[in-house]
Protein backbone atom coordinates (compact mmCIF):
# COMPACT_ATOMS: atom_id res chain seq x y z
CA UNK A 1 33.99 -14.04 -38.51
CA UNK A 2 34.96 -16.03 -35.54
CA UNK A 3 35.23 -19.24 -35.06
CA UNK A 4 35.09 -21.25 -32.06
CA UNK A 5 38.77 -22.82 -30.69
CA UNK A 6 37.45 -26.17 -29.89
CA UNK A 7 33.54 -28.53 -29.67
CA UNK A 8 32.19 -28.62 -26.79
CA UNK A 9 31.29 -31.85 -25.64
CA UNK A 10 28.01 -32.92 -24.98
CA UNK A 11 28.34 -34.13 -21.32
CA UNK A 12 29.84 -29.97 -20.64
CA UNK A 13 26.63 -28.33 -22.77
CA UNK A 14 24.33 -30.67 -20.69
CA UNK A 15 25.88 -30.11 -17.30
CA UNK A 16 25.56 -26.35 -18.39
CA UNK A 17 21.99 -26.72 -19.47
CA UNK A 18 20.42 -28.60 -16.38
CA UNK A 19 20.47 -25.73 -14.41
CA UNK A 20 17.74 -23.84 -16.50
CA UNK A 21 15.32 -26.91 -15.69
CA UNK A 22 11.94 -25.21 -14.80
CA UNK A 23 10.13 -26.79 -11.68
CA UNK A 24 6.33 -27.19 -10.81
CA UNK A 25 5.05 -25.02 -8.39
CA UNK A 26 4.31 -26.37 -4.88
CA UNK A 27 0.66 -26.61 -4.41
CA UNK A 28 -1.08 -27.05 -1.24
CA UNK A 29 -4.84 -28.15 -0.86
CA UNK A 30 -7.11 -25.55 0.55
CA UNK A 31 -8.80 -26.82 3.96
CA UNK A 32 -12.29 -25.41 3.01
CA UNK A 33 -12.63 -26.47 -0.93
CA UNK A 34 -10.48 -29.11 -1.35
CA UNK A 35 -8.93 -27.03 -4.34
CA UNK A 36 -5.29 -27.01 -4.98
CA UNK A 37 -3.93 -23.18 -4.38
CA UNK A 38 -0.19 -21.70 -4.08
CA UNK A 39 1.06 -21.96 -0.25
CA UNK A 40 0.89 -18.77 1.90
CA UNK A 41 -1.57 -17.25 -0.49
CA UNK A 42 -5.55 -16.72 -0.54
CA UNK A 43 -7.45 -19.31 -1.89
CA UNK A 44 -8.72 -18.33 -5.94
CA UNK A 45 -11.87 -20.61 -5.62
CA UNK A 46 -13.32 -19.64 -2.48
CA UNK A 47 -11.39 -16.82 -1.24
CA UNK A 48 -10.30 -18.32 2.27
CA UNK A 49 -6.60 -17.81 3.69
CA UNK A 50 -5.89 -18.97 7.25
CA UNK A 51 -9.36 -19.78 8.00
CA UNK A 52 -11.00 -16.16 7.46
CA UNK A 53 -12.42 -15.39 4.15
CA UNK A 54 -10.55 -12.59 2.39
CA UNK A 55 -12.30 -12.22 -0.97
CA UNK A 56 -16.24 -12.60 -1.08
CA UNK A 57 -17.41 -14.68 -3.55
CA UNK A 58 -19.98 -12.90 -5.93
């Protein structure tokens, strides 16, 4: 079985691990609702993008 040649030192596994840090989206409010939504998509509340309604609400 192998073994590894030498410990790795916390300050390299760190450095190594920081780059898999998951981010918040960026969420924009929607102009009509006042909801938060995803930029450059439709609005899931009220169904407005860009000031036209897309999706009619049932």
């Amino acid at each position: 079985m192998g073994v590894p040649a030498r410990r790795r030192s916390r300050t390299r596994v760190n450095r190594r691990r920081a780059t898999q840090k998951s981010t918040a989206p960026g969420m924009v409010e929607c102009p009509q609702c006042h909801e938060l939504r995803l930029p450059h998509r439709m609005c899931l509340k009220c169904g407005h993008y860009r000031g036209r309604e897309i999706q009619a609400q049932a």
